[in-house]
PDB file of N, CA and C in Angstrom:
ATOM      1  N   UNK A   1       6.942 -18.099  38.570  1.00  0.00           N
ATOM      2  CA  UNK A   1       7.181 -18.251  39.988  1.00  0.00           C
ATOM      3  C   UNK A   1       7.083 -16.913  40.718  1.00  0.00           C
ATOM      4  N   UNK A   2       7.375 -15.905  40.131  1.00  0.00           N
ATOM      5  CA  UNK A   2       7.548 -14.445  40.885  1.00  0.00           C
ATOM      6  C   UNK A   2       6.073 -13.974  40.571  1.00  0.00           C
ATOM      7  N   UNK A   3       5.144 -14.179  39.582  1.00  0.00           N
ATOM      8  CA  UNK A   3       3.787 -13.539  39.387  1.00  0.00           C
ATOM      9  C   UNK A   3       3.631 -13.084  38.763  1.00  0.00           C
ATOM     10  N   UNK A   4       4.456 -12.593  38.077  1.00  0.00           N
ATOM     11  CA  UNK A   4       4.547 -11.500  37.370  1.00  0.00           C
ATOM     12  C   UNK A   4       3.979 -11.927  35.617  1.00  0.00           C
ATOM     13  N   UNK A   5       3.450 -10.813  35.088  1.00  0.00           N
ATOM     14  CA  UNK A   5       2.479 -10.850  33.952  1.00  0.00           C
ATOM     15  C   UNK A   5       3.843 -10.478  32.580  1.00  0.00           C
ATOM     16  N   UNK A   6       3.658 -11.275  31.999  1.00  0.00           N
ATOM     17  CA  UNK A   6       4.607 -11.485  30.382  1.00  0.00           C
ATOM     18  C   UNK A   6       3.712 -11.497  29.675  1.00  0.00           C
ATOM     19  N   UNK A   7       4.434 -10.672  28.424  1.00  0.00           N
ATOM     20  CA  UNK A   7       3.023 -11.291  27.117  1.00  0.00           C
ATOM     21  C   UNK A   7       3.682 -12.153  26.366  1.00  0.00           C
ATOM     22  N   UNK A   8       4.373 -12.345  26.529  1.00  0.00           N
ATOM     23  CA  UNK A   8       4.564 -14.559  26.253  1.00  0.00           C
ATOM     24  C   UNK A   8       3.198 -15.019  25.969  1.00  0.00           C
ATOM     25  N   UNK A   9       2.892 -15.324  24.465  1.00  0.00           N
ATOM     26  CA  UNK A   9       1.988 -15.607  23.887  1.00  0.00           C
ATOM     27  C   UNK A   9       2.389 -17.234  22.915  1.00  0.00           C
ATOM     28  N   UNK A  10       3.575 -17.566  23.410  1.00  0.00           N
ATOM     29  CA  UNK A  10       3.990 -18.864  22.774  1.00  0.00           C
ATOM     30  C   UNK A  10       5.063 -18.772  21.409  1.00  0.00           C
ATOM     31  N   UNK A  11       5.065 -19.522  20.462  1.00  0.00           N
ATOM     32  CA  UNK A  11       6.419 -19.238  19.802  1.00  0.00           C
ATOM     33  C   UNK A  11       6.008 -19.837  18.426  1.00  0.00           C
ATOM     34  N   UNK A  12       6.308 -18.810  17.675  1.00  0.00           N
ATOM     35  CA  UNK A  12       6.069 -18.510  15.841  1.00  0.00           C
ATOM     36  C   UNK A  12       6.520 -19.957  15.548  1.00  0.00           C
ATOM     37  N   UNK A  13       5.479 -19.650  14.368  1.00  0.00           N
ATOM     38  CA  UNK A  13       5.509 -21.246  13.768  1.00  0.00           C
ATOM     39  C   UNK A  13       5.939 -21.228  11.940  1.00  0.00           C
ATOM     40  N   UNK A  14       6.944 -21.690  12.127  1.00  0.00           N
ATOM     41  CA  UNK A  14       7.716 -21.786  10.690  1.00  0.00           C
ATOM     42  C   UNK A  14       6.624 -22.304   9.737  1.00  0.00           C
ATOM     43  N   UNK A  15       6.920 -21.047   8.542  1.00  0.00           N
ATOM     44  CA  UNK A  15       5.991 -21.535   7.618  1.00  0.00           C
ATOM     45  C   UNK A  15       6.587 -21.921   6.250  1.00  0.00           C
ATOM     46  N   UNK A  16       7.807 -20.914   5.772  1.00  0.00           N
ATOM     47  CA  UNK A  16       9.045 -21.316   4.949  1.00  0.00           C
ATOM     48  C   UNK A  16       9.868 -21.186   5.256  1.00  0.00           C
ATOM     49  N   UNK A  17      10.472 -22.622   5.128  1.00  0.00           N
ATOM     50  CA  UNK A  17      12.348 -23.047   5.291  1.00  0.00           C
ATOM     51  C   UNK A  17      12.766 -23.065   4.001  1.00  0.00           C
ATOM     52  N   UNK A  18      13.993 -22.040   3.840  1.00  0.00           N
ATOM     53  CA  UNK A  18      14.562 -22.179   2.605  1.00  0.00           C
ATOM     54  C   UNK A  18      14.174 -22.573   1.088  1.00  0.00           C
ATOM     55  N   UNK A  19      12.925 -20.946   1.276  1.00  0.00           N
ATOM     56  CA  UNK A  19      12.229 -21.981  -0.136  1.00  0.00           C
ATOM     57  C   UNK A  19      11.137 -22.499  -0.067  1.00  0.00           C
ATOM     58  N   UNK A  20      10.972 -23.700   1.117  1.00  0.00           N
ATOM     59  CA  UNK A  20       9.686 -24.779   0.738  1.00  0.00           C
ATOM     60  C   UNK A  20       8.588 -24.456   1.696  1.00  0.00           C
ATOM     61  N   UNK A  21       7.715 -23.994   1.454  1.00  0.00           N
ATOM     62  CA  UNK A  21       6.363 -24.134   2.157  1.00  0.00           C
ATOM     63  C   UNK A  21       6.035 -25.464   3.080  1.00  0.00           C
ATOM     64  N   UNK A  22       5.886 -25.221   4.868  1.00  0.00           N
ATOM     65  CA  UNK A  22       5.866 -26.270   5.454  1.00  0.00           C
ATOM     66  C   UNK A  22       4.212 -26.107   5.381  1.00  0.00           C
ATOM     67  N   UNK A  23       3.190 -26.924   4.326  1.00  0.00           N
ATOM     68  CA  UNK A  23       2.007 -27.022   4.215  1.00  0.00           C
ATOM     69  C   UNK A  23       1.425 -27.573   5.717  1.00  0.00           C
ATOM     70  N   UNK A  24       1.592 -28.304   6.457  1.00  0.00           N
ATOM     71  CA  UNK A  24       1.007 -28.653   7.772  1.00  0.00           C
ATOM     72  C   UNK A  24       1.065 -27.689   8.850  1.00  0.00           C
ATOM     73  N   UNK A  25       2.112 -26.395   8.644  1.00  0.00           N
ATOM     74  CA  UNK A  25       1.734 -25.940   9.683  1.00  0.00           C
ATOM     75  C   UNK A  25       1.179 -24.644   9.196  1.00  0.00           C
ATOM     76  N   UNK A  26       1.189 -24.563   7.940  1.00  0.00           N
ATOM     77  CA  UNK A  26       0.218 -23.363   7.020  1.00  0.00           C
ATOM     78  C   UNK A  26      -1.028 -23.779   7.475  1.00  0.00           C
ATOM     79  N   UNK A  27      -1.486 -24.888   7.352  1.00  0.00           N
ATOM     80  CA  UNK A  27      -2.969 -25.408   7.358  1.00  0.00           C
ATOM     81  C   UNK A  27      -3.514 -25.491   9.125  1.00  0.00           C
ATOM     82  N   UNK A  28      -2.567 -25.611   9.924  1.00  0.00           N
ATOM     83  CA  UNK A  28      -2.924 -26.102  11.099  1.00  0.00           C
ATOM     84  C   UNK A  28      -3.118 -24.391  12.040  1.00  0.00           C
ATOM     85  N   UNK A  29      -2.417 -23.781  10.947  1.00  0.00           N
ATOM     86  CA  UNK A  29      -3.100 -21.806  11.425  1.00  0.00           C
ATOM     87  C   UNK A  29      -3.901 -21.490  10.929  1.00  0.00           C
ATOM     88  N   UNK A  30      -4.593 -22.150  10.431  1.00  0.00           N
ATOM     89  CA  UNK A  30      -6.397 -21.498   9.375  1.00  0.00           C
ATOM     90  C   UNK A  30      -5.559 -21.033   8.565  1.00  0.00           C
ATOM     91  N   UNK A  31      -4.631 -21.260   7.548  1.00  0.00           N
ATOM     92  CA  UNK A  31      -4.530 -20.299   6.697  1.00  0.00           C
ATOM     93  C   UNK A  31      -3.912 -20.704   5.519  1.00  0.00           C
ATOM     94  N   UNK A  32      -3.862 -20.442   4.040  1.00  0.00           N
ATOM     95  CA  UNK A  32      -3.578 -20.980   2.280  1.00  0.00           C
ATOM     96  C   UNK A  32      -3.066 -20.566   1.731  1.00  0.00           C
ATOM     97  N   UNK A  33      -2.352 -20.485   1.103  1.00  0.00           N
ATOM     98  CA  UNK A  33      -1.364 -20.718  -0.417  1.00  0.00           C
ATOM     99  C   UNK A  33      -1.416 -19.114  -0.551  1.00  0.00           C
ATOM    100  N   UNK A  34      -2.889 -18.632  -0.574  1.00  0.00           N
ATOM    101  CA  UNK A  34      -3.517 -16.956  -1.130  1.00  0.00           C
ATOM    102  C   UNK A  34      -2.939 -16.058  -0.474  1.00  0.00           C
ATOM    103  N   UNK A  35      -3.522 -16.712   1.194  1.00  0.00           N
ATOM    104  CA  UNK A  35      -3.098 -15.567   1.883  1.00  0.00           C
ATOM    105  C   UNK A  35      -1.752 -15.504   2.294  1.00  0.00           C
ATOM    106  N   UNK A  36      -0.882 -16.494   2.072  1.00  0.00           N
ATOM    107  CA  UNK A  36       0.707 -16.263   2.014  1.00  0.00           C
ATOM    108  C   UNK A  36       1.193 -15.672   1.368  1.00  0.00           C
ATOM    109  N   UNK A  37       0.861 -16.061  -0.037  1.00  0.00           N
ATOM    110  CA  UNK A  37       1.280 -15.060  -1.081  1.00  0.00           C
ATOM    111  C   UNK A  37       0.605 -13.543  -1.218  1.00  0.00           C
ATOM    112  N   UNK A  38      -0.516 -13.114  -1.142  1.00  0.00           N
ATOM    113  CA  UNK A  38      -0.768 -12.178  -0.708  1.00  0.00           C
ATOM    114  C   UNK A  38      -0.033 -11.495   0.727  1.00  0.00           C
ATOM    115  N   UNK A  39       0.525 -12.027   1.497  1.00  0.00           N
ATOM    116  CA  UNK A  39       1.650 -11.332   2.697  1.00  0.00           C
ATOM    117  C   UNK A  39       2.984 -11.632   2.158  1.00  0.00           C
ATOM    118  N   UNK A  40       3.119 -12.363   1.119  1.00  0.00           N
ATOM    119  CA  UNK A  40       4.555 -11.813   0.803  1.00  0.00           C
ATOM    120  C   UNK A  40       4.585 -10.771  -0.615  1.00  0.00           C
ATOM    121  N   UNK A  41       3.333 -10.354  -1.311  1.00  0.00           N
ATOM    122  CA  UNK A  41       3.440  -9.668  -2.474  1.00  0.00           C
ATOM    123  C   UNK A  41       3.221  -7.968  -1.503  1.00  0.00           C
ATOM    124  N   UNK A  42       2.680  -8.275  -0.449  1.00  0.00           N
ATOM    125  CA  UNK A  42       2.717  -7.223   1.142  1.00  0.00           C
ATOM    126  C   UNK A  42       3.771  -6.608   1.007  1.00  0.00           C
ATOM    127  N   UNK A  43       4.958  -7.334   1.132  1.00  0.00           N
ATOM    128  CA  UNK A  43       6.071  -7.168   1.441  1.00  0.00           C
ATOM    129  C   UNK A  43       7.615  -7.512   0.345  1.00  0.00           C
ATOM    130  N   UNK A  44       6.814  -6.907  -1.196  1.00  0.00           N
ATOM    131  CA  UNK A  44       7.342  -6.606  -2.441  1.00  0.00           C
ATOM    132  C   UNK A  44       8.201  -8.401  -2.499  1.00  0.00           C
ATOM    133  N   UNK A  45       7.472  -9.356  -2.205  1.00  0.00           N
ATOM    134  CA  UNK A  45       8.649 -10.406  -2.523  1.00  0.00           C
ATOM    135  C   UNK A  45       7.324 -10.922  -3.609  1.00  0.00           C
ATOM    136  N   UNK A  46       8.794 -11.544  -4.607  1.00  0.00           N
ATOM    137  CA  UNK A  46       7.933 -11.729  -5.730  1.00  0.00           C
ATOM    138  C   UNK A  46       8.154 -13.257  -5.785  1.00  0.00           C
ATOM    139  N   UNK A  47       9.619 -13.788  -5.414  1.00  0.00           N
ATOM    140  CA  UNK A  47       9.928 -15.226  -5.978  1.00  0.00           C
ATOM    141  C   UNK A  47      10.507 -16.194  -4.327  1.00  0.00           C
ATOM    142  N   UNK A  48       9.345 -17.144  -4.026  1.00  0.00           N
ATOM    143  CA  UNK A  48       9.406 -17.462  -2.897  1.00  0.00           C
ATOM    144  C   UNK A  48      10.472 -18.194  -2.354  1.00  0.00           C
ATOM    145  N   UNK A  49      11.628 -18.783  -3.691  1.00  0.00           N
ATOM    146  CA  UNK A  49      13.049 -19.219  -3.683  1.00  0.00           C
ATOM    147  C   UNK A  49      13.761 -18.249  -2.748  1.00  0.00           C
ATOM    148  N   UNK A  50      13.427 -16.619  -2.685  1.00  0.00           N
ATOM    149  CA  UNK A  50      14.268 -15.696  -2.123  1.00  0.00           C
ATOM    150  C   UNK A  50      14.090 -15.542  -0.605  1.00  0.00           C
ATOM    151  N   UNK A  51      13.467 -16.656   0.137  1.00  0.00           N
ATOM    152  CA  UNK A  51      13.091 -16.726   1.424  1.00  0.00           C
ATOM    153  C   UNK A  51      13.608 -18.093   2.074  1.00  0.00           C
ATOM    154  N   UNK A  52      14.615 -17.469   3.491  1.00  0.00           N
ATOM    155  CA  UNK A  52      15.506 -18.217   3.876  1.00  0.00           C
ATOM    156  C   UNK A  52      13.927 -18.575   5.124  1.00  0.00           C
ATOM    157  N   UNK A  53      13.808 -17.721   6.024  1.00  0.00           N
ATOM    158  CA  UNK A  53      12.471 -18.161   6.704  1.00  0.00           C
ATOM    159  C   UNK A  53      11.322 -17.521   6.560  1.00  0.00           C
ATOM    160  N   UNK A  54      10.449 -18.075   6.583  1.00  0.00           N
ATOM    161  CA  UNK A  54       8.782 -16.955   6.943  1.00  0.00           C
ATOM    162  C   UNK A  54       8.429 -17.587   8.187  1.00  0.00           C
ATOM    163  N   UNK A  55       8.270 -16.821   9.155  1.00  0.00           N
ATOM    164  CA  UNK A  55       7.908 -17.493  10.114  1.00  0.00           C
ATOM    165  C   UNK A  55       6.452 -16.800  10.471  1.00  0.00           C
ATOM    166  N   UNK A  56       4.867 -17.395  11.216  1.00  0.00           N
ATOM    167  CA  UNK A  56       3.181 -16.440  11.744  1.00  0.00           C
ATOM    168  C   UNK A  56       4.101 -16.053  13.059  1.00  0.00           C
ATOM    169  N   UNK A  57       4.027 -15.086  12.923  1.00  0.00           N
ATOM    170  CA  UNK A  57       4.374 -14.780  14.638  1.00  0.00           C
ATOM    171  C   UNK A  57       3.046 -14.606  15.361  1.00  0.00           C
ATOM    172  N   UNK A  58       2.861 -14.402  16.562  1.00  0.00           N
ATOM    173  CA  UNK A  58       1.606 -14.845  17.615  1.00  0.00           C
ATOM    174  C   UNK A  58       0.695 -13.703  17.650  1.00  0.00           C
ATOM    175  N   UNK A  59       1.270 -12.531  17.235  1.00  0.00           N
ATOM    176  CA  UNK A  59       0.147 -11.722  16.804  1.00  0.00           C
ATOM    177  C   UNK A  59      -0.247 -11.752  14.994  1.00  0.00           C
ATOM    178  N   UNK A  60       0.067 -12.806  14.709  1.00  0.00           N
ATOM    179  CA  UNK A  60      -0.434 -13.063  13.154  1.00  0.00           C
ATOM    180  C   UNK A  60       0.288 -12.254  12.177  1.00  0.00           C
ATOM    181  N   UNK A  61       1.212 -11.613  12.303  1.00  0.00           N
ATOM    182  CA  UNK A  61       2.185 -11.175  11.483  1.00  0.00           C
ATOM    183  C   UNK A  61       3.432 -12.395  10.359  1.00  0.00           C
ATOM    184  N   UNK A  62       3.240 -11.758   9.444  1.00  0.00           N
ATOM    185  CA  UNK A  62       4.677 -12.947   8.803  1.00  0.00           C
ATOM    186  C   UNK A  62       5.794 -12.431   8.744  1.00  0.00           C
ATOM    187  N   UNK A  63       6.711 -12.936   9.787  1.00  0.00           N
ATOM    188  CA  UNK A  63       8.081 -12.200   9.555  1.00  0.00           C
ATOM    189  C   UNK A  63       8.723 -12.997   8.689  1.00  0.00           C
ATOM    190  N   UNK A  64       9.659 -12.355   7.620  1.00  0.00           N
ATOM    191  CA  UNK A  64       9.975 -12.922   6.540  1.00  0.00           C
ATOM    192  C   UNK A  64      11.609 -12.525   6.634  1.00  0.00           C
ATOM    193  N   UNK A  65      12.557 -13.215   6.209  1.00  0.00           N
ATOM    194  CA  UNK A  65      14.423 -13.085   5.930  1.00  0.00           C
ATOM    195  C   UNK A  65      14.229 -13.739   4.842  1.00  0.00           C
ATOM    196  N   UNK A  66      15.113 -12.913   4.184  1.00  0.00           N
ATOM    197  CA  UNK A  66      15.256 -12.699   2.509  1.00  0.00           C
ATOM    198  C   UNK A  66      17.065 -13.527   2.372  1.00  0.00           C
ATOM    199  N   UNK A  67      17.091 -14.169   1.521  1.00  0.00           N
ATOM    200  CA  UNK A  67      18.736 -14.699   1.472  1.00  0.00           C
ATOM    201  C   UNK A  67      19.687 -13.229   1.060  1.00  0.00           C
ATOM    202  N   UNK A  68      18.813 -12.330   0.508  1.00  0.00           N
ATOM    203  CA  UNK A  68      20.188 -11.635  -0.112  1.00  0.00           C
ATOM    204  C   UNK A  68      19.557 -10.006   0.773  1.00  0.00           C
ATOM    205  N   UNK A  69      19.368 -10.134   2.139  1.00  0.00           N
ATOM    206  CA  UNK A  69      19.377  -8.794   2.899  1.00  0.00           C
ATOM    207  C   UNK A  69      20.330  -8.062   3.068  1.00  0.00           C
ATOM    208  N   UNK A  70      20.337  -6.848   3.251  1.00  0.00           N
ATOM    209  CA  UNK A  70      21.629  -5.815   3.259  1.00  0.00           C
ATOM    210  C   UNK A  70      21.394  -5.314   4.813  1.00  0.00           C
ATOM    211  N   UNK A  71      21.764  -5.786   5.931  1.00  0.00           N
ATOM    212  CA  UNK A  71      21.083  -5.361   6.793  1.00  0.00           C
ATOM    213  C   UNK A  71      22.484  -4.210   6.752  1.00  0.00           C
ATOM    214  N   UNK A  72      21.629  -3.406   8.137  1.00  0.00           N
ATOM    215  CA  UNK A  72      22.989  -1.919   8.517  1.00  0.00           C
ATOM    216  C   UNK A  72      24.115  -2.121   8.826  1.00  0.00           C
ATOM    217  N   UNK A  73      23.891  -3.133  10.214  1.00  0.00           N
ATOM    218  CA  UNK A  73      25.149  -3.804  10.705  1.00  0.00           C
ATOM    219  C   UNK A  73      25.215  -4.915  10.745  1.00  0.00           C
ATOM    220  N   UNK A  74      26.719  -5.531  10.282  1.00  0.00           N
ATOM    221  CA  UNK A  74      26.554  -6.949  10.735  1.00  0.00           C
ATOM    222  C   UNK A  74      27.682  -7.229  11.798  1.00  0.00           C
ATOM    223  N   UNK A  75      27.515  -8.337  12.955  1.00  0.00           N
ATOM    224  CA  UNK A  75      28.771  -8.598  13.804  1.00  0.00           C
ATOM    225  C   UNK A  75      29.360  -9.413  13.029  1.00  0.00           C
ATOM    226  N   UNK A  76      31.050  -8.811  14.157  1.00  0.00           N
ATOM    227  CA  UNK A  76      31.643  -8.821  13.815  1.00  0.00           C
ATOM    228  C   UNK A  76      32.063 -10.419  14.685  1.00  0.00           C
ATOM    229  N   UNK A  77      32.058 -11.593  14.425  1.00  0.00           N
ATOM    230  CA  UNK A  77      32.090 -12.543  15.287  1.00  0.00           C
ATOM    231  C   UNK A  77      33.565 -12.973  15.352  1.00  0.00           C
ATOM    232  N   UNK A  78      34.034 -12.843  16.335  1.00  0.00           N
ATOM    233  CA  UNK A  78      35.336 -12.982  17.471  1.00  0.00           C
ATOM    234  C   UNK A  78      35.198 -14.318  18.448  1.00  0.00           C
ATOM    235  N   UNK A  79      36.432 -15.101  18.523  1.00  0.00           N
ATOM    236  CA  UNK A  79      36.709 -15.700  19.795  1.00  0.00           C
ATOM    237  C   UNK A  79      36.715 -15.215  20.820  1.00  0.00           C
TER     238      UNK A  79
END
């Protein structure tokens, strides 16, 4: 409404939930079994059980969360 230019390019498409390969939407991005596993051997993961999500993000990247991450900080969640 204001005009203004976003790079809002639309919204990543889950490729593993907890583990399971969602094959329809692997296939419906041009893309196979190879080149997944080749972007997660990318990114030293060896056993695909250890992946809570993989999500293509819109510039074709796989962002990947691991079940057992050590991140820096975690909140501290309060009422």
């Amino acid at each position: 409404d204001l005009g203004m230019q976003t790079c809002y390019q639309g919204l990543a498409s889950d490729i593993i939930k907890r583990g399971d390969v969602i094959d329809q939407n692997l296939r419906q991005n041009g893309l196979n079994f190879t080149w997944l596993y080749g972007e997660l051997a990318k990114q030293n993961i060896k056993n695909i059980n250890d992946v809570v999500l993989a999500s293509l993000q819109t510039d074709g990247t796989l962002y990947v969360d691991l079940k057992k991450d050590n991140p820096d900080y975690v909140q501290r969640v309060e009422d």
